[in-house]
C-alpha atoms as a PDB file:
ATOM      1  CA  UNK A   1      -7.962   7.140  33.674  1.00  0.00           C
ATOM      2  CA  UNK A   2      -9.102   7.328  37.208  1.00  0.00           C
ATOM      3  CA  UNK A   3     -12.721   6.320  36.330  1.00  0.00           C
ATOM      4  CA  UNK A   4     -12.172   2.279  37.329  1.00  0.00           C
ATOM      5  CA  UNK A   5     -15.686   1.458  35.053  1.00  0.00           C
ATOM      6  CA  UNK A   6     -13.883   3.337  32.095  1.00  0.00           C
ATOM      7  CA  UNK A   7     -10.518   1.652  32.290  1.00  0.00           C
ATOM      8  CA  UNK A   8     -12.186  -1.770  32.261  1.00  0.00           C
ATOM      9  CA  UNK A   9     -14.136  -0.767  29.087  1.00  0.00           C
ATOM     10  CA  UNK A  10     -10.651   0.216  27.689  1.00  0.00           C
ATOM     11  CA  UNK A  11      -8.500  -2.609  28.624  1.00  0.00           C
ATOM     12  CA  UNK A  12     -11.108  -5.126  27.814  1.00  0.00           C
ATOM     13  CA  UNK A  13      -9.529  -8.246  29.674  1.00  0.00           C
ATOM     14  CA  UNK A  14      -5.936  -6.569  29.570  1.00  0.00           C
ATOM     15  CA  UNK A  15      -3.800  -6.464  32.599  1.00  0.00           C
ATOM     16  CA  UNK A  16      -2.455  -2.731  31.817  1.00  0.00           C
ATOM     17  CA  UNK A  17      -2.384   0.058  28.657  1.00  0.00           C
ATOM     18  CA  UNK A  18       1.048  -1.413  27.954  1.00  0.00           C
ATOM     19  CA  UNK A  19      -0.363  -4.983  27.377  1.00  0.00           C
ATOM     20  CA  UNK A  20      -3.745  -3.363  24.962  1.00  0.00           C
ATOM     21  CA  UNK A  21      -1.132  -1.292  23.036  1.00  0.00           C
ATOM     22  CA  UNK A  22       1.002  -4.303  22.448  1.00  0.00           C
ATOM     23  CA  UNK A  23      -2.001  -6.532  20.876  1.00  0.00           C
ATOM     24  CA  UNK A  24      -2.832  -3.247  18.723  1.00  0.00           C
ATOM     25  CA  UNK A  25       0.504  -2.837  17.415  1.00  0.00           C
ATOM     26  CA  UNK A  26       0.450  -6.861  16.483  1.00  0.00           C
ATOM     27  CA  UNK A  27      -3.167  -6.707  14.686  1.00  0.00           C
ATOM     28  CA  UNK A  28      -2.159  -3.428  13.183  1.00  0.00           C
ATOM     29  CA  UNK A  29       0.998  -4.914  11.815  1.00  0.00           C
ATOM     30  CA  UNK A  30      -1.233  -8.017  10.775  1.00  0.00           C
ATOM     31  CA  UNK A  31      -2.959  -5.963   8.587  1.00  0.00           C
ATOM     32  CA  UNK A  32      -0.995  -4.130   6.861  1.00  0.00           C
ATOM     33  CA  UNK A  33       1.564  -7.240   5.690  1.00  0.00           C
ATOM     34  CA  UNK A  34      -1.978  -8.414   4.227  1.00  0.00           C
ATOM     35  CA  UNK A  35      -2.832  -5.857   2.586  1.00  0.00           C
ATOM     36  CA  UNK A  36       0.619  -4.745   1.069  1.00  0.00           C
ATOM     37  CA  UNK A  37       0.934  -8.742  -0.148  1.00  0.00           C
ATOM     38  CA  UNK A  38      -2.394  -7.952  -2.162  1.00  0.00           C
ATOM     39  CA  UNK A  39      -1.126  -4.400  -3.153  1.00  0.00           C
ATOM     40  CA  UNK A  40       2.130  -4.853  -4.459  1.00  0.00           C
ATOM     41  CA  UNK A  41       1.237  -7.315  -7.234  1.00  0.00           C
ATOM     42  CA  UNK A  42       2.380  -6.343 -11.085  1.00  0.00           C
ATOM     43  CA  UNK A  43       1.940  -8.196 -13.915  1.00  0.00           C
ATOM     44  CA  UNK A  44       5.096 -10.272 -14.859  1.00  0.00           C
ATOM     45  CA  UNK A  45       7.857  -8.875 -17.152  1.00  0.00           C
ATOM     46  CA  UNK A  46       5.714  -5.199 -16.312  1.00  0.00           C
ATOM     47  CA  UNK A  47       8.716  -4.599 -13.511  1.00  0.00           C
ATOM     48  CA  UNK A  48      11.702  -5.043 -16.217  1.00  0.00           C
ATOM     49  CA  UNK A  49       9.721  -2.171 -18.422  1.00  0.00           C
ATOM     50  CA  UNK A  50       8.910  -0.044 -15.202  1.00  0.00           C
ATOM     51  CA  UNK A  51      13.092   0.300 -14.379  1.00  0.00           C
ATOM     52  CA  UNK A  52      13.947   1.111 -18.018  1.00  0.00           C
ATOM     53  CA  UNK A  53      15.841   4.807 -17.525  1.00  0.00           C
ATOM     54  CA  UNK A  54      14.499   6.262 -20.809  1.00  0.00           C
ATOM     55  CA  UNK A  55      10.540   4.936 -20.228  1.00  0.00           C
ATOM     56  CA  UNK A  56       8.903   8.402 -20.280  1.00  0.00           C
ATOM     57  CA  UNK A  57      10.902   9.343 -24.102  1.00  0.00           C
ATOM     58  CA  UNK A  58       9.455   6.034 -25.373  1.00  0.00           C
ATOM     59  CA  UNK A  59       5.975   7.299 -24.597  1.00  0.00           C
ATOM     60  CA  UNK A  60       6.483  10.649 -26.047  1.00  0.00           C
ATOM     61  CA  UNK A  61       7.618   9.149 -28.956  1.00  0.00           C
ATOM     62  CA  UNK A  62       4.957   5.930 -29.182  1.00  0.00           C
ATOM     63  CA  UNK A  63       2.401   9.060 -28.680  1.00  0.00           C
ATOM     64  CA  UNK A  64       3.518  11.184 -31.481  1.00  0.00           C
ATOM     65  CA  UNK A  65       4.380   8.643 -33.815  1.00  0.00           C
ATOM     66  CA  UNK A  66       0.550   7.147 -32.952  1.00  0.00           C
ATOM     67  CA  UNK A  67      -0.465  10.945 -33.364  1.00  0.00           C
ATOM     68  CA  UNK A  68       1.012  11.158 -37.037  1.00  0.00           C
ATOM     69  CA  UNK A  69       0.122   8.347 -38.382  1.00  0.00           C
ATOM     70  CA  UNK A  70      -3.773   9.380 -37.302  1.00  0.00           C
ATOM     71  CA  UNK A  71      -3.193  12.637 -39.147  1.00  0.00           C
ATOM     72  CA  UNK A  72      -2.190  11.104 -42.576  1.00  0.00           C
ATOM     73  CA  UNK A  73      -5.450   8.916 -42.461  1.00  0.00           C
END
């Protein structure tokens, strides 16, 4: 932080490290809103199945149904 050639590298056009972290933070927090926008997309009616309580006992039972009715073929 003494080196003056160093700290104008770092700051690149910034007054101060308060003012560089500042712009960070903003282009950090840019970027992530974008990219949970794109990420948090499910296919409609999907979130209704996702919050029923008993989900995981309907697969067992789709699976071994499904698994039975391979067996008697």
């Amino acid at each position: 932080m003494d080196n003056s050639e160093y700290m104008e590298i770092l700051l690149d056009g910034k007054s101060n490290l308060e003012e560089l972290f500042a712009d960070l933070d903003q282009e950090f927090r840019l970027a992530n809103k974008k990219k949970s926008k794109n990420s948090d997309r499910i296919i409609p009616g999907f979130r209704s199945v996702l919050k029923l309580q008993n989900l995981p006992e309907r697969f067992i039972k789709l699976f071994e149904k499904r698994k039975l009715l391979t067996e008697s073929n």
